[in-house]
N, C-alpha and C. Protein backbone atom coordinates (compact mmCIF):
# COMPACT_ATOMS: atom_id res chain seq x y z
N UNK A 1 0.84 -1.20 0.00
CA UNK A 1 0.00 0.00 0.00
C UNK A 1 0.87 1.25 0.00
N UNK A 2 1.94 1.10 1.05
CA UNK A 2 2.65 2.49 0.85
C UNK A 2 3.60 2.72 -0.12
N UNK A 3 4.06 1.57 -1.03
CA UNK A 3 4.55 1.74 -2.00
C UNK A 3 3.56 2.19 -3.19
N UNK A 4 2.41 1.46 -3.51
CA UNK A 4 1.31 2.38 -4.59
C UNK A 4 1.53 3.54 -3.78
N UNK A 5 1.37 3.91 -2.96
CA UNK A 5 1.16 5.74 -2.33
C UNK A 5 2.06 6.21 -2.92
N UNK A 6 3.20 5.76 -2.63
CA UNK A 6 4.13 7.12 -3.26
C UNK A 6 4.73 6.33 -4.65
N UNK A 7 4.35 5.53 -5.55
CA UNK A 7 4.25 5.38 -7.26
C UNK A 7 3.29 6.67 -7.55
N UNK A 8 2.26 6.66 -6.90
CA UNK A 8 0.67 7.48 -7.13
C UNK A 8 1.08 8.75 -7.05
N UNK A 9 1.92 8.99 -6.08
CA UNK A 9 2.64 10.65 -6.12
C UNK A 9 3.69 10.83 -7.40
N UNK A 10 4.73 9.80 -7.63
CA UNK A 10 5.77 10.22 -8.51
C UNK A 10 4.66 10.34 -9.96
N UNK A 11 3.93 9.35 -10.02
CA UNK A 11 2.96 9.54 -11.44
C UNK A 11 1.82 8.20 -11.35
N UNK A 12 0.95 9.59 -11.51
CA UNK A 12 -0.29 8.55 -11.69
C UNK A 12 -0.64 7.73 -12.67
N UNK A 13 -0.38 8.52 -13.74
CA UNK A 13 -0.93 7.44 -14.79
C UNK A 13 0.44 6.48 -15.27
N UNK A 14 1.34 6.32 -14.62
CA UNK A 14 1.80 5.40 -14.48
C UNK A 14 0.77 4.12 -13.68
N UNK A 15 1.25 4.25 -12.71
CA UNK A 15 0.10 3.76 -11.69
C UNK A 15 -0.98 3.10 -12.23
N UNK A 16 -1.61 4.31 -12.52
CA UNK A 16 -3.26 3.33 -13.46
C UNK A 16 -2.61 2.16 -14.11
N UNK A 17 -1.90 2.95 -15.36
CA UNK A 17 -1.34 1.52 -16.50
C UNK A 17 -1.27 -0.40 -15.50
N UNK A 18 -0.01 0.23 -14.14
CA UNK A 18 0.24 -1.18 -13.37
C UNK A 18 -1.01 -1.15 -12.92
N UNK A 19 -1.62 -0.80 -11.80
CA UNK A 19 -2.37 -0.96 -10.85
C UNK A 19 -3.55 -0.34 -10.81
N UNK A 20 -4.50 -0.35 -12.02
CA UNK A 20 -5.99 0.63 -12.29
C UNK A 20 -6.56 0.02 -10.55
N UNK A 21 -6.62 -1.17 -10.49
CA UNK A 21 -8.11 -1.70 -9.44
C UNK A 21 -7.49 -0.94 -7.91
N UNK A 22 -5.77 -0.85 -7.74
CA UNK A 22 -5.31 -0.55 -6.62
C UNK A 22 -5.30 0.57 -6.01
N UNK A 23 -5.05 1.15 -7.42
CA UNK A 23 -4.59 3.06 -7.44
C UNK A 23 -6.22 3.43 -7.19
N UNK A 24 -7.41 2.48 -8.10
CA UNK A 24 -8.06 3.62 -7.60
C UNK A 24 -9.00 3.63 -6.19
N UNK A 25 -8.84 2.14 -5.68
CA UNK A 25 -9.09 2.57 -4.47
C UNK A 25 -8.21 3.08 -3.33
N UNK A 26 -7.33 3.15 -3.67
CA UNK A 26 -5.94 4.28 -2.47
C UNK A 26 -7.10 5.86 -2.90
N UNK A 27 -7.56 5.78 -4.26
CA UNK A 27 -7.91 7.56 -4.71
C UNK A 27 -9.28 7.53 -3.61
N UNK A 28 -9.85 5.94 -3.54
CA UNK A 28 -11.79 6.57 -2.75
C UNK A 28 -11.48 6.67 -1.47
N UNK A 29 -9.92 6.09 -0.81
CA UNK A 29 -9.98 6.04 0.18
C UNK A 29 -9.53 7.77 0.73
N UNK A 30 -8.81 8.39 0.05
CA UNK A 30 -8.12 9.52 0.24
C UNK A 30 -9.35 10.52 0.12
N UNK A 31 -10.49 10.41 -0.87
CA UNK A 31 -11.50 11.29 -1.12
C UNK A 31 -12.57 11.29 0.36
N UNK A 32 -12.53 10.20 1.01
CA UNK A 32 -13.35 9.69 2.29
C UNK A 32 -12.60 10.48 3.11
């Protein structure tokens, strides 16, 4: 988890490409 966190900071749409299902719940959890 805290490694997606800070992939998700250096670049997101990196991120998406590896990890769409992971990245975007780290994003609903951060919006909560």
């Amino acid at each position: 988890m805290r490694m997606l966190g800070l992939q998700q900071i250096r670049g997101k749409q990196s991120v998406y490409s590896r990890f769409p299902e992971d990245v975007f719940e780290l994003i609903v959890e951060n919006f909560k």
